[in-house]
C-alpha atoms as a PDB file:
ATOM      1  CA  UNK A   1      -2.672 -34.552 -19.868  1.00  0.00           C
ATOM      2  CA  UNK A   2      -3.314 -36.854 -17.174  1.00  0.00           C
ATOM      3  CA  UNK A   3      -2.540 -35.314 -13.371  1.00  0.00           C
ATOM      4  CA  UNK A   4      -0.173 -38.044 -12.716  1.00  0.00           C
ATOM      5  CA  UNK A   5       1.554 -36.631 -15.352  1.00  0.00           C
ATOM      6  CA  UNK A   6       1.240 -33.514 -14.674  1.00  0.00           C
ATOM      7  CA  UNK A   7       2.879 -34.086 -11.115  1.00  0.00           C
ATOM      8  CA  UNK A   8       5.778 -35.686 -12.879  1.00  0.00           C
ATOM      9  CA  UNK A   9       6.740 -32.809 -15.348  1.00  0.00           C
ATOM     10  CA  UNK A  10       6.353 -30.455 -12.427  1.00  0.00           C
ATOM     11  CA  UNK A  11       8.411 -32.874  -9.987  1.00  0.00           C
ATOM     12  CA  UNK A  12      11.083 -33.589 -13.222  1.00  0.00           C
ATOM     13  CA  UNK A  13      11.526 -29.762 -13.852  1.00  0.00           C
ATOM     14  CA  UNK A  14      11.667 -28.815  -9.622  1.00  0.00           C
ATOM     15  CA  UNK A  15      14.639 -31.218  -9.465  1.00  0.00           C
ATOM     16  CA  UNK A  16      16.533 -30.475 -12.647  1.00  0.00           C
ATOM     17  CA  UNK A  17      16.148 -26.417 -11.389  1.00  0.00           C
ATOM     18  CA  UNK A  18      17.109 -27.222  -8.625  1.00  0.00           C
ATOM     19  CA  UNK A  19      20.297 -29.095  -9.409  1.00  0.00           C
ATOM     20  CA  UNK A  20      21.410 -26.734 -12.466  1.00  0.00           C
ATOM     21  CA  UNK A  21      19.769 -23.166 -11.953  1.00  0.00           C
ATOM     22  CA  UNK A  22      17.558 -21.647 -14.659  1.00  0.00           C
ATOM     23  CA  UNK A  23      20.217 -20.788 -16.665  1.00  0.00           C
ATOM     24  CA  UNK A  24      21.705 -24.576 -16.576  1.00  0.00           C
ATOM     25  CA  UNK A  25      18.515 -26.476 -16.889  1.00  0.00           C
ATOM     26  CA  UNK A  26      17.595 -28.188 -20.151  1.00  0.00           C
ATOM     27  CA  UNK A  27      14.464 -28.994 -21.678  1.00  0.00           C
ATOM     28  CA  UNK A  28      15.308 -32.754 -22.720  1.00  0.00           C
ATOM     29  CA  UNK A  29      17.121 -33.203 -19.097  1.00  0.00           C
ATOM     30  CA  UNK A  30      13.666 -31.750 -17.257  1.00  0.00           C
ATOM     31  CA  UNK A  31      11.740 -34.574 -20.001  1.00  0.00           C
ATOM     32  CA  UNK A  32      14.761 -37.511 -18.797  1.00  0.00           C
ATOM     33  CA  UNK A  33      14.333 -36.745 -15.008  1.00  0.00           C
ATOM     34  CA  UNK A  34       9.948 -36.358 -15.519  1.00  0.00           C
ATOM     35  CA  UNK A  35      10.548 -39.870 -17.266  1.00  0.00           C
ATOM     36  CA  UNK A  36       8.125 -37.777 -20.180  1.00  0.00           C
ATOM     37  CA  UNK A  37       8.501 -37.890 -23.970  1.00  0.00           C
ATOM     38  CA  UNK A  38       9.335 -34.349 -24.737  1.00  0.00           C
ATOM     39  CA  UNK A  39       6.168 -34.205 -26.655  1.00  0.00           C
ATOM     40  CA  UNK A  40       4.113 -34.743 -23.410  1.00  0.00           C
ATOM     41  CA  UNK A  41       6.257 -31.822 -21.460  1.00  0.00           C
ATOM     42  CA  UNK A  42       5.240 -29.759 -24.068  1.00  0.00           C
ATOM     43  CA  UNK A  43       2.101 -30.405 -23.756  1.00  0.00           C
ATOM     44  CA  UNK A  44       2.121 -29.371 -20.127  1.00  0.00           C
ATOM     45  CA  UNK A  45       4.385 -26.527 -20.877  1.00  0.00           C
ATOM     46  CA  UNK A  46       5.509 -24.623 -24.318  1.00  0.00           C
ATOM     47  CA  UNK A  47       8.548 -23.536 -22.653  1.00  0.00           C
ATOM     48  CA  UNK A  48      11.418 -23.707 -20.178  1.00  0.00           C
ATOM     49  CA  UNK A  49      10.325 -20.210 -18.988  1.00  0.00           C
ATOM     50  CA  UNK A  50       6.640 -21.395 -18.874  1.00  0.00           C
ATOM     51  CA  UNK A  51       7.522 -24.506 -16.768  1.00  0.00           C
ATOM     52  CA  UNK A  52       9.686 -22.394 -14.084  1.00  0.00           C
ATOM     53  CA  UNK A  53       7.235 -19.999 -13.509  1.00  0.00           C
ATOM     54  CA  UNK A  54       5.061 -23.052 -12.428  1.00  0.00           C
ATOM     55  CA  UNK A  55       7.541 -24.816 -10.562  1.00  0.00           C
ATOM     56  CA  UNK A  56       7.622 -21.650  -8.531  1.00  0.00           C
ATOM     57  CA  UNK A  57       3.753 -20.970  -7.717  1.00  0.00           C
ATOM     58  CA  UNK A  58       3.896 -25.108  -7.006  1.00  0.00           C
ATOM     59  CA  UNK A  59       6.706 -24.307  -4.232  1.00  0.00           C
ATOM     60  CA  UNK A  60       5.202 -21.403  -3.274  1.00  0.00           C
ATOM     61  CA  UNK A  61       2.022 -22.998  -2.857  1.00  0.00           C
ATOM     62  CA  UNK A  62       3.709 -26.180  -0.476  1.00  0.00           C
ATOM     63  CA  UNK A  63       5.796 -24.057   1.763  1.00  0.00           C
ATOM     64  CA  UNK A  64       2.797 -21.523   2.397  1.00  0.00           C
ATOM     65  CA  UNK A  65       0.663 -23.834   3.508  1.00  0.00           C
ATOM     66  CA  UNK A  66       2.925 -24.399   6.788  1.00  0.00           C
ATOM     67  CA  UNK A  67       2.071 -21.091   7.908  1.00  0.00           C
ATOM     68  CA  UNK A  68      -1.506 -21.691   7.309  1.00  0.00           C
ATOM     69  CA  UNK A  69      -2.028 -24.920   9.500  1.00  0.00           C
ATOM     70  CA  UNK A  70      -3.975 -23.875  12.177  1.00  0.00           C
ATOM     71  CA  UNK A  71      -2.242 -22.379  15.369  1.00  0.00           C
ATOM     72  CA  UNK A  72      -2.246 -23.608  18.773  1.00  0.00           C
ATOM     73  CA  UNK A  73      -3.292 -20.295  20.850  1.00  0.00           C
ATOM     74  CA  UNK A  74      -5.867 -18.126  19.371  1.00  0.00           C
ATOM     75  CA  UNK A  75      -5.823 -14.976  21.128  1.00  0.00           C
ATOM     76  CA  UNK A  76      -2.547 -14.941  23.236  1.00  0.00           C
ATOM     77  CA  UNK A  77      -0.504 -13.103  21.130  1.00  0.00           C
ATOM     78  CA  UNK A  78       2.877 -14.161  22.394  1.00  0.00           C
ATOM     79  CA  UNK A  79       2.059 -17.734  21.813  1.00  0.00           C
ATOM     80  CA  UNK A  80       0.410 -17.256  18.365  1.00  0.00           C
ATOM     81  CA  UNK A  81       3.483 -14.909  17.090  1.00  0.00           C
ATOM     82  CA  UNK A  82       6.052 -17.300  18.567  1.00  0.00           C
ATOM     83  CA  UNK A  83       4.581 -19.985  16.431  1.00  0.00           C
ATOM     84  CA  UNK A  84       4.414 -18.347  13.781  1.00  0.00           C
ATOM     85  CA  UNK A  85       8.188 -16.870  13.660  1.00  0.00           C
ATOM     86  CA  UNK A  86       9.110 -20.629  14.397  1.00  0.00           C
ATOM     87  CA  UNK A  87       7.403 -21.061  11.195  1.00  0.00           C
ATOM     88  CA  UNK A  88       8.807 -18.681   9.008  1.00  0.00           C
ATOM     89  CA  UNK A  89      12.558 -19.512  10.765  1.00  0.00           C
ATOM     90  CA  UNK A  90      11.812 -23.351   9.680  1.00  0.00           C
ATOM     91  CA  UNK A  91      10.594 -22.232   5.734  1.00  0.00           C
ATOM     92  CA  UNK A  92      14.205 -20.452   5.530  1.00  0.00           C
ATOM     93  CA  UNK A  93      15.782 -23.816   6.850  1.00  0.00           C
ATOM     94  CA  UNK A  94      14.153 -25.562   3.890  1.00  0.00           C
ATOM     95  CA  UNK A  95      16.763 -26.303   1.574  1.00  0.00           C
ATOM     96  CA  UNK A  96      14.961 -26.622  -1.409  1.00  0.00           C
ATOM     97  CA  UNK A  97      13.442 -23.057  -0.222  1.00  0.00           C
ATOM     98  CA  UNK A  98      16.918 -21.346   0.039  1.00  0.00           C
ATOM     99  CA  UNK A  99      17.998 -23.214  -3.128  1.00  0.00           C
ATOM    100  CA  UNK A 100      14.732 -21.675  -4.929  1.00  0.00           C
ATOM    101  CA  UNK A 101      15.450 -18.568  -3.657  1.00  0.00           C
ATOM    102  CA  UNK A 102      18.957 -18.323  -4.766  1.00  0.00           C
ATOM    103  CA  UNK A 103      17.563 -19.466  -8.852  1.00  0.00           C
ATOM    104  CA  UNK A 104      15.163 -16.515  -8.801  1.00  0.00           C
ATOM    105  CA  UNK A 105      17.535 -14.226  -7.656  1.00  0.00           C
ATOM    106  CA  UNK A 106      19.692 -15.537 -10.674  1.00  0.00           C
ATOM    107  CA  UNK A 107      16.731 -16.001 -13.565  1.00  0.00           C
ATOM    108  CA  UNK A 108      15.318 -12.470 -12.218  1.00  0.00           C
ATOM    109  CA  UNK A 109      17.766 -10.256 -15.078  1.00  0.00           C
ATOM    110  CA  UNK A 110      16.647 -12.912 -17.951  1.00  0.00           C
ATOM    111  CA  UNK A 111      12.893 -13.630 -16.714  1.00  0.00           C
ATOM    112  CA  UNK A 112      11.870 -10.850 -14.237  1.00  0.00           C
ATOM    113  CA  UNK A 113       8.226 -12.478 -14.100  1.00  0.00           C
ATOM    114  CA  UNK A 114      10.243 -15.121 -12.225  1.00  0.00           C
ATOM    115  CA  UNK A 115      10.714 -12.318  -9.570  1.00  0.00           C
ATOM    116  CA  UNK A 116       6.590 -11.366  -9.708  1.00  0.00           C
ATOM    117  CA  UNK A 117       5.636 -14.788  -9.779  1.00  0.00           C
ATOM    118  CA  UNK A 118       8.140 -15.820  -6.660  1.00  0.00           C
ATOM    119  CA  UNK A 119       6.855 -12.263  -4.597  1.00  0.00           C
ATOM    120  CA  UNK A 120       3.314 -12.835  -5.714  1.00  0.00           C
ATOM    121  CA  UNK A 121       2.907 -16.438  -4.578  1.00  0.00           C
ATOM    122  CA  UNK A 122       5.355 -16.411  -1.789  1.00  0.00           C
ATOM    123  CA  UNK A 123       6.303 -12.867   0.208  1.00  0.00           C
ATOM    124  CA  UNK A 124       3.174 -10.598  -0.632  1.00  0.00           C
ATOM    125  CA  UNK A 125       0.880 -14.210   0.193  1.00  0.00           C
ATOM    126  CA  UNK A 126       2.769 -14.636   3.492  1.00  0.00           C
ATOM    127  CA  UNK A 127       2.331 -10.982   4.500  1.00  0.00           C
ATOM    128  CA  UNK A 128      -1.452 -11.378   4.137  1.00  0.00           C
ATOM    129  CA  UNK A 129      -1.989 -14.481   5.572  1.00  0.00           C
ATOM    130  CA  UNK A 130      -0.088 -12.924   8.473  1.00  0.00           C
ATOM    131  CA  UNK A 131      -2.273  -9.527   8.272  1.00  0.00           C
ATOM    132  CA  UNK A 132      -5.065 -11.634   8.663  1.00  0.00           C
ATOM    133  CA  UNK A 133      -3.618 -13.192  12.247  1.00  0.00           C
ATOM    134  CA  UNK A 134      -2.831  -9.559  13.656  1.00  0.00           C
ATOM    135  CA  UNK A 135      -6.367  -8.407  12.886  1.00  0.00           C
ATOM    136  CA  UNK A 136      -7.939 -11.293  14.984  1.00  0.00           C
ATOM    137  CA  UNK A 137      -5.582 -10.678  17.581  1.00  0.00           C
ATOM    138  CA  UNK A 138      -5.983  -7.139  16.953  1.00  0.00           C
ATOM    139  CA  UNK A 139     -10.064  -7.894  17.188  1.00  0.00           C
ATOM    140  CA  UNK A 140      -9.104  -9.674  20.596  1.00  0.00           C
ATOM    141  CA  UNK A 141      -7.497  -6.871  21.630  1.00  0.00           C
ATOM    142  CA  UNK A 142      -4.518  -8.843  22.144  1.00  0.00           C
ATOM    143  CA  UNK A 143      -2.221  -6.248  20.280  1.00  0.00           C
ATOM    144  CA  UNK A 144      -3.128  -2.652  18.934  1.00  0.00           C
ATOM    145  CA  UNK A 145      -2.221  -2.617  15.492  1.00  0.00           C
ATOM    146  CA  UNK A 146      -4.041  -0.158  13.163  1.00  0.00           C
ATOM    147  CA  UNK A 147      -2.400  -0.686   9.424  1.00  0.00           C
ATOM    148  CA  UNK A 148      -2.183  -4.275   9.677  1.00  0.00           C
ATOM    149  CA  UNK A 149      -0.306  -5.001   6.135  1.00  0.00           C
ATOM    150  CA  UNK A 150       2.523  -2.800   7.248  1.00  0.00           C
ATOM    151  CA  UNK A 151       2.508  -4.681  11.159  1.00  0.00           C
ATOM    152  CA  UNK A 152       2.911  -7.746   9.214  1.00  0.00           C
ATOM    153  CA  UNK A 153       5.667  -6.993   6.502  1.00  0.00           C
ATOM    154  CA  UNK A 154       7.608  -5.693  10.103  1.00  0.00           C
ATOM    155  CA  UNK A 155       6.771  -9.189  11.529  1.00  0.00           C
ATOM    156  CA  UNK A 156       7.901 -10.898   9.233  1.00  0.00           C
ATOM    157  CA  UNK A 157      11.332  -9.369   8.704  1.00  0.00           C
ATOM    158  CA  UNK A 158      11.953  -9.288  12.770  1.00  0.00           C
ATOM    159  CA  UNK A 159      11.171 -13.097  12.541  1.00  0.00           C
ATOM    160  CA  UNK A 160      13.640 -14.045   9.448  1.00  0.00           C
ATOM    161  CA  UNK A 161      16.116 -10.860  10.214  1.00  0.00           C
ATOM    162  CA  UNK A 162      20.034 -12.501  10.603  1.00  0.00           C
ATOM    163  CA  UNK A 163      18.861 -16.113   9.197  1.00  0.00           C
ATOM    164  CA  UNK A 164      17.729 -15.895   5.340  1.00  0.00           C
ATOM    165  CA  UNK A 165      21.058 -13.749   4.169  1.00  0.00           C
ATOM    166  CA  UNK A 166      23.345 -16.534   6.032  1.00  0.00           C
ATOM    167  CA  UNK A 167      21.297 -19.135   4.747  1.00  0.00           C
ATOM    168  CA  UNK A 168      21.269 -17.444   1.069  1.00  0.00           C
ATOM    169  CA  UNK A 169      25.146 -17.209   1.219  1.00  0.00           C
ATOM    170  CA  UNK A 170      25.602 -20.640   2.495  1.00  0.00           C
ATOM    171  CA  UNK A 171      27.468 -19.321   5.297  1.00  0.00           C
ATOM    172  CA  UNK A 172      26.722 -21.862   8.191  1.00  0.00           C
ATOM    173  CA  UNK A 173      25.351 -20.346  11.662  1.00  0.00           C
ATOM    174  CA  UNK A 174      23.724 -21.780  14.092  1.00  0.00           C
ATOM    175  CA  UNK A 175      20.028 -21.013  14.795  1.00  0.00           C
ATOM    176  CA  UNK A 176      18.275 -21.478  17.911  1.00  0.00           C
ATOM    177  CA  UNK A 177      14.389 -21.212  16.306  1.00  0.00           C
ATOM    178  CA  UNK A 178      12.503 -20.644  19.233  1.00  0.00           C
ATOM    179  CA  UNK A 179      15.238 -18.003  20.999  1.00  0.00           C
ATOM    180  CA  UNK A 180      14.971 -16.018  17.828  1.00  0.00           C
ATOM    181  CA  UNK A 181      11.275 -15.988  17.854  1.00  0.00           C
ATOM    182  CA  UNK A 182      11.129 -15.191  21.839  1.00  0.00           C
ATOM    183  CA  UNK A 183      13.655 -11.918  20.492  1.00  0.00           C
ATOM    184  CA  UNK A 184      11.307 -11.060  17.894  1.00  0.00           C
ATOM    185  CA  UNK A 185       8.554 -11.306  19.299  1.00  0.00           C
ATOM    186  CA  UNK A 186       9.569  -9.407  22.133  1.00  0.00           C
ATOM    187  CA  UNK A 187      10.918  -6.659  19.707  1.00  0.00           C
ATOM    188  CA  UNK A 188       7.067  -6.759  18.090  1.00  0.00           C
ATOM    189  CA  UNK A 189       5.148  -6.736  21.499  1.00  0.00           C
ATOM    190  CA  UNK A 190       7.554  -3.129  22.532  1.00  0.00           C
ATOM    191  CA  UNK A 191       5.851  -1.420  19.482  1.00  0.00           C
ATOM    192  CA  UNK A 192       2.262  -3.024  18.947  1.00  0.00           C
ATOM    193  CA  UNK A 193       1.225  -5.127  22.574  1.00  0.00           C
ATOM    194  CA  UNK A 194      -2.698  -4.923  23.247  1.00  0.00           C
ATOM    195  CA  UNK A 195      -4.420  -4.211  26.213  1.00  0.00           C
ATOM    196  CA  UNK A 196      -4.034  -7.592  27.471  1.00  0.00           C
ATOM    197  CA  UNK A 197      -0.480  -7.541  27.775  1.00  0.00           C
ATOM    198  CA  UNK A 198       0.046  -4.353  29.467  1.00  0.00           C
END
């Protein structure tokens, strides 16, 4: 199949998920909105389950790579962890995030590889990429963190704590981004703060 193609079957499907829910989205609606024969979306993928599973990697893989664009501070670990909570906060503003969110929870009792598929590619990815930041900073003895998987996992949940469960109940609050991160950040500093910053 040709990768223009491709992109439209995956861009077709992400909309009509998006706008139903797993449960709601049809096969020949995903093939109307792709402006594909059904034939072709077959081709790409043999099933509705198939195609979700890739319309979640393919979100996945877009809202990761925010948090990987290089940072502005290397070793000052306030200014690197502030970033990257401002990060994470802006990911959970994402609408089509939340709304993606909200259709794995649902698909997760029908298709629980939707649930793998979503942690692999989006939580358990975040939590390394972040791992990797701590260790430099670690490295630069701008914080002391030993078991930097677990460091990050609490990172990240101080950065999104009291925004994602608002945002996945539609319940609207106000959210200052770079307040929170100061707070979290502040919070992660008590427990793992380097050398530098005593």
């Amino acid at each position: 199949m040709r990768e223009n193609k491709a992109v439209d079957v995956l861009r077709g499907a992400k909309d009509v998920f998006l706008k139903f829910g797993y449960d709601g989205a049809s096969v020949d609606a995903i093939a109307e909105e792709a402006r594909v024969s059904k034939a072709t979306l077959y081709v790409h993928s043999p099933s509705k389950a198939k195609l979700f599973l890739s319309v979640i990697e393919a979100e996945c893989d877009r809202l990761s790579e925010e948090i990987c664009q290089p940072l502005s501070s290397r070793d000052d670990a306030r200014a690197v962890l502030e970033e990257l909570s401002r990060r994470m906060i802006g990911l959970v503003m994402d609408d089509d995030y939340i709304r993606l969110l909200r259709i794995c929870l649902g698909a997760a009792s029908v298709l629980p590889e939707a649930g793998e598929i979503y942690m692999d590619a989006g939580p358990r990815r975040a939590t390394r990429i972040v791992a990797q930041i701590l260790e430099r900073l670690h490295k630069a003895k701008s914080l002391n963190v030993q078991d930097v998987q677990s460091a990050a996992s609490q990172f990240i949940h101080l950065a999104i704590s009291g925004v994602v469960i608002p945002r996945l109940l539609a319940v609207d609050e106000p959210v200052d981004a770079s307040e929170h991160s100061k707070r979290a950040v502040d919070a992660f500093l008590r427990v793992y703060a380097g050398r530098n910053d005593l």
